[in-house]
C-alpha atoms as a PDB file:
ATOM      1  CA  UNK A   1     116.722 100.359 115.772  1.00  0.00           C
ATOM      2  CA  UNK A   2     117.770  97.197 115.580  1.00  0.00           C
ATOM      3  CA  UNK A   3     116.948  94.971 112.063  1.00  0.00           C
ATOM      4  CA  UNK A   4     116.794  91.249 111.689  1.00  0.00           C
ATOM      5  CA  UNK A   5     119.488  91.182 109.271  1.00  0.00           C
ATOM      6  CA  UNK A   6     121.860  93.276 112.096  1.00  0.00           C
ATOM      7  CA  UNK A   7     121.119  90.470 114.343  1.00  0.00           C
ATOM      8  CA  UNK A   8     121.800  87.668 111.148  1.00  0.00           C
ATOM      9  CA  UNK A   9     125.241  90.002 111.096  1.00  0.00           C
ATOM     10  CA  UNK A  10     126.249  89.431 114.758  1.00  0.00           C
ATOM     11  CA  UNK A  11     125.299  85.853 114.337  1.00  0.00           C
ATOM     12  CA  UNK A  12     127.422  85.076 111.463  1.00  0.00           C
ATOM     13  CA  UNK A  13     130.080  86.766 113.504  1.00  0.00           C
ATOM     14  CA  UNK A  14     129.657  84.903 116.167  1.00  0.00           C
ATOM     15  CA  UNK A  15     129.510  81.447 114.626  1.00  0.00           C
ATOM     16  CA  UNK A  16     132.501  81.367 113.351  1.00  0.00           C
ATOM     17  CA  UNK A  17     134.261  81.460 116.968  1.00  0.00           C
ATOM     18  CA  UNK A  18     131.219  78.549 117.850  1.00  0.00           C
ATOM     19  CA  UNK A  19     132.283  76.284 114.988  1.00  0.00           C
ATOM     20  CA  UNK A  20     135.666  76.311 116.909  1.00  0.00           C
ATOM     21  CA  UNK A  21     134.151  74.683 119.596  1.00  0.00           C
ATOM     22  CA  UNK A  22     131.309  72.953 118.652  1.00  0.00           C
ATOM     23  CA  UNK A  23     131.190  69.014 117.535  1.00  0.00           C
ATOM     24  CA  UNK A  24     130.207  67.776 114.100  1.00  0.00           C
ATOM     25  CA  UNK A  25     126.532  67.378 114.860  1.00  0.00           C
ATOM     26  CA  UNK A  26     126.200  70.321 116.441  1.00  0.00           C
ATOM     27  CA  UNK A  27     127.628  72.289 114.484  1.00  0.00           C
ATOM     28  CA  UNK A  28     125.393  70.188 111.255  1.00  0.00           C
ATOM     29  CA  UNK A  29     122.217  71.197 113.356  1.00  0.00           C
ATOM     30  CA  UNK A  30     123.598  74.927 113.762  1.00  0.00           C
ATOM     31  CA  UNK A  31     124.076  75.794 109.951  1.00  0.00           C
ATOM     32  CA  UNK A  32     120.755  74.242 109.201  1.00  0.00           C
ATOM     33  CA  UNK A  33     119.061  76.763 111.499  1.00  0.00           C
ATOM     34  CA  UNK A  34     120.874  79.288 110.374  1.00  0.00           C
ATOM     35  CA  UNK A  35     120.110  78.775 106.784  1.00  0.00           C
ATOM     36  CA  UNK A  36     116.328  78.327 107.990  1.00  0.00           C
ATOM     37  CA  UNK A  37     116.643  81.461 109.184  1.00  0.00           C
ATOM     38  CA  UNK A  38     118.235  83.143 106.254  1.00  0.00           C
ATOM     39  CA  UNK A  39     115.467  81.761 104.288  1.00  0.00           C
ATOM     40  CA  UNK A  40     112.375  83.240 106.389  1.00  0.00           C
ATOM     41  CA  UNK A  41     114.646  86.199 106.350  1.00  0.00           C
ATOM     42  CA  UNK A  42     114.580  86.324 102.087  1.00  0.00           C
ATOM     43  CA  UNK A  43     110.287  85.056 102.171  1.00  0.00           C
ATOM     44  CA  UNK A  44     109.931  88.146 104.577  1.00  0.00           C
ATOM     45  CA  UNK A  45     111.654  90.513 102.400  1.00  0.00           C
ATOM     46  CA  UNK A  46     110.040  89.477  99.710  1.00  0.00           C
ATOM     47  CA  UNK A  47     106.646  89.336 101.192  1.00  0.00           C
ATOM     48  CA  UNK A  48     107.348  93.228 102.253  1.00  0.00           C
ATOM     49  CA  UNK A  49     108.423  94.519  98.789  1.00  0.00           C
ATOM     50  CA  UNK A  50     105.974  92.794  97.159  1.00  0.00           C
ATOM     51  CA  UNK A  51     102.809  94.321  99.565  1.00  0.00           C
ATOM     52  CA  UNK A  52     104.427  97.495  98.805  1.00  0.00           C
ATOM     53  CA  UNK A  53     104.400  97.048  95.076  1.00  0.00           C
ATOM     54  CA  UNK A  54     100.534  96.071  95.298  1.00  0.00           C
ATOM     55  CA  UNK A  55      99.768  99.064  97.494  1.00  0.00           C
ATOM     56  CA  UNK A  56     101.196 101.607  94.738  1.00  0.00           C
ATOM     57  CA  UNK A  57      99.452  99.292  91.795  1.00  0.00           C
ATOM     58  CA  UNK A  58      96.271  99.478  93.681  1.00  0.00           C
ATOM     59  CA  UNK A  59      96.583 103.404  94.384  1.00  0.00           C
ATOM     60  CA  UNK A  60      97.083 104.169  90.799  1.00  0.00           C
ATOM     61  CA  UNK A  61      93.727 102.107  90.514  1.00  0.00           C
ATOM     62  CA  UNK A  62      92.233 103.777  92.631  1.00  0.00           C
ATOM     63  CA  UNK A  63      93.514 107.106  91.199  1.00  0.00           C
ATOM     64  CA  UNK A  64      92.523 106.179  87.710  1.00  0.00           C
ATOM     65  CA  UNK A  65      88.869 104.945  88.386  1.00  0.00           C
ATOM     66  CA  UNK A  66      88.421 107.873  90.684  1.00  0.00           C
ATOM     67  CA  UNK A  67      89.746 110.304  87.361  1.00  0.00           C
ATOM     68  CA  UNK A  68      87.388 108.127  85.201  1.00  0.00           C
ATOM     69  CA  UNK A  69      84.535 108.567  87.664  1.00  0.00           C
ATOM     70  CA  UNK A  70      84.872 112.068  87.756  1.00  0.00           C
ATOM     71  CA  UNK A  71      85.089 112.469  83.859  1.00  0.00           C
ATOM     72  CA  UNK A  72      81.683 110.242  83.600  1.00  0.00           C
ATOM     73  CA  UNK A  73      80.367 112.906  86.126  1.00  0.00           C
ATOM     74  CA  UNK A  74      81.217 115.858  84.177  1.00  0.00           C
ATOM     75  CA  UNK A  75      79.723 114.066  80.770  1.00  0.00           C
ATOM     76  CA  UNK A  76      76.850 113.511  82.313  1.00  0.00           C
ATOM     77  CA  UNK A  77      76.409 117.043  83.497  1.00  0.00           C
ATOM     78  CA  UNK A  78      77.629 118.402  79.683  1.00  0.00           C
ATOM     79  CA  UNK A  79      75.044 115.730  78.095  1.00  0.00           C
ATOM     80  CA  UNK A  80      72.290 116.022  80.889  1.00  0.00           C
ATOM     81  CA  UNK A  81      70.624 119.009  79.535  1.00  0.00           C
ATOM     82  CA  UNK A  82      70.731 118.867  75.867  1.00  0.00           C
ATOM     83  CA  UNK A  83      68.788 115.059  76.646  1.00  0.00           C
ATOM     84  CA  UNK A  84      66.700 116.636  78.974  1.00  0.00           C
ATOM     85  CA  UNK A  85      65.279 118.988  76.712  1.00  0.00           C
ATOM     86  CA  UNK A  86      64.937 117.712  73.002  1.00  0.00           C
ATOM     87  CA  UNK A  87      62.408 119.715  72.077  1.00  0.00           C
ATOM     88  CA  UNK A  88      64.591 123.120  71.740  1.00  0.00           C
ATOM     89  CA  UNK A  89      66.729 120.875  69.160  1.00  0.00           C
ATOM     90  CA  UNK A  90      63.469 119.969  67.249  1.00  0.00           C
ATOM     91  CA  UNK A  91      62.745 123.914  67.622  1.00  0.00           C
ATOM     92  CA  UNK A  92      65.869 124.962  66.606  1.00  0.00           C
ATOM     93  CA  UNK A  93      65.824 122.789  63.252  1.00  0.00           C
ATOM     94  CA  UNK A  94      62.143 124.102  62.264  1.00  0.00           C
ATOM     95  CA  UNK A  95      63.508 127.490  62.011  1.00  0.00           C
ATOM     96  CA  UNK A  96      66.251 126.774  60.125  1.00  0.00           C
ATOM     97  CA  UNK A  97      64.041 125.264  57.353  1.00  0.00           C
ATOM     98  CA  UNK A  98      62.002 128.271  57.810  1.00  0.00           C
ATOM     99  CA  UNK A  99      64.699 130.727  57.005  1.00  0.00           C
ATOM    100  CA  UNK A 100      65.994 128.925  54.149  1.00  0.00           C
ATOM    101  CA  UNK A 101      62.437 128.636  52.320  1.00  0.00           C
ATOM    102  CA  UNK A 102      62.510 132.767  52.339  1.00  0.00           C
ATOM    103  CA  UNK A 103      65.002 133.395  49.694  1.00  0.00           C
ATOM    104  CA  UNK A 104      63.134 130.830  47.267  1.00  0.00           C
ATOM    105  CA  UNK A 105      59.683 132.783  48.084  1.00  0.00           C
ATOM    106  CA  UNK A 106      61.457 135.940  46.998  1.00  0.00           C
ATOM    107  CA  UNK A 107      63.087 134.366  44.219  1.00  0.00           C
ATOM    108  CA  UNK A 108      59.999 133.083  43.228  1.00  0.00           C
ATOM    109  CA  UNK A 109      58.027 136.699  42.691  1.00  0.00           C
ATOM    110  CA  UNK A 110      60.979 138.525  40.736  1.00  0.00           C
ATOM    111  CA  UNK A 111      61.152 136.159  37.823  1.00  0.00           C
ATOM    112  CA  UNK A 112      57.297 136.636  37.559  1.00  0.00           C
ATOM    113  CA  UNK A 113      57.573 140.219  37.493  1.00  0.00           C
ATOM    114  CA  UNK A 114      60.450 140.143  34.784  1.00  0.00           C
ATOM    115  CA  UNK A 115      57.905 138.193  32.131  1.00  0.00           C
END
């Protein structure tokens, strides 16, 4: 394959036997096209390195909202069911209360018998 900047390379070589033979003017217009090219040369290598540097900035976005997507997902499914049903909580607390108002009610009859 053959690059732009191979072809800038044979041009540059190539120039130097033109400025031999080439008048003032021409060779004035020559260098000015030459540096215009040099210069779209530099914008399009620019352009390139900086599309690539977006591409990987917005694939590690993408990455990262897909990870936080998928950790929203499994919360949901972790939280979904203890908010689906609140009454087992509401269950779960009455019996606690229940067991811990036996020992009292057994504590309660032994100091009667012992007066």
């Amino acid at each position: 394959d053959v690059t732009f900047h191979d072809v800038l390379n044979m041009l540059s070589y190539r120039s130097v036997d033109i400025r031999k033979a080439l008048q003032l003017e021409e060779l004035l217009a020559r260098e000015e096209f030459e540096y215009i090219i040099e210069e779209e040369v530099a914008k399009q290598t620019i352009r390139t390195w900086l599309e690539g540097c977006l591409k990987k900035i917005r694939a590690v976005s993408k990455q990262q909202n897909s990870l936080i997507a998928g950790l929203r997902a499994t919360n949901e499914l972790i939280a979904g069911p203890m908010q689906d049903h609140p009454e087992e909580k509401t269950k779960d607390t009455s019996i606690d209360r229940e067991s811990e108002g036996d020992p009292k009610e057994v504590e309660g009859p032994r100091h009667r018998a012992k007066s």
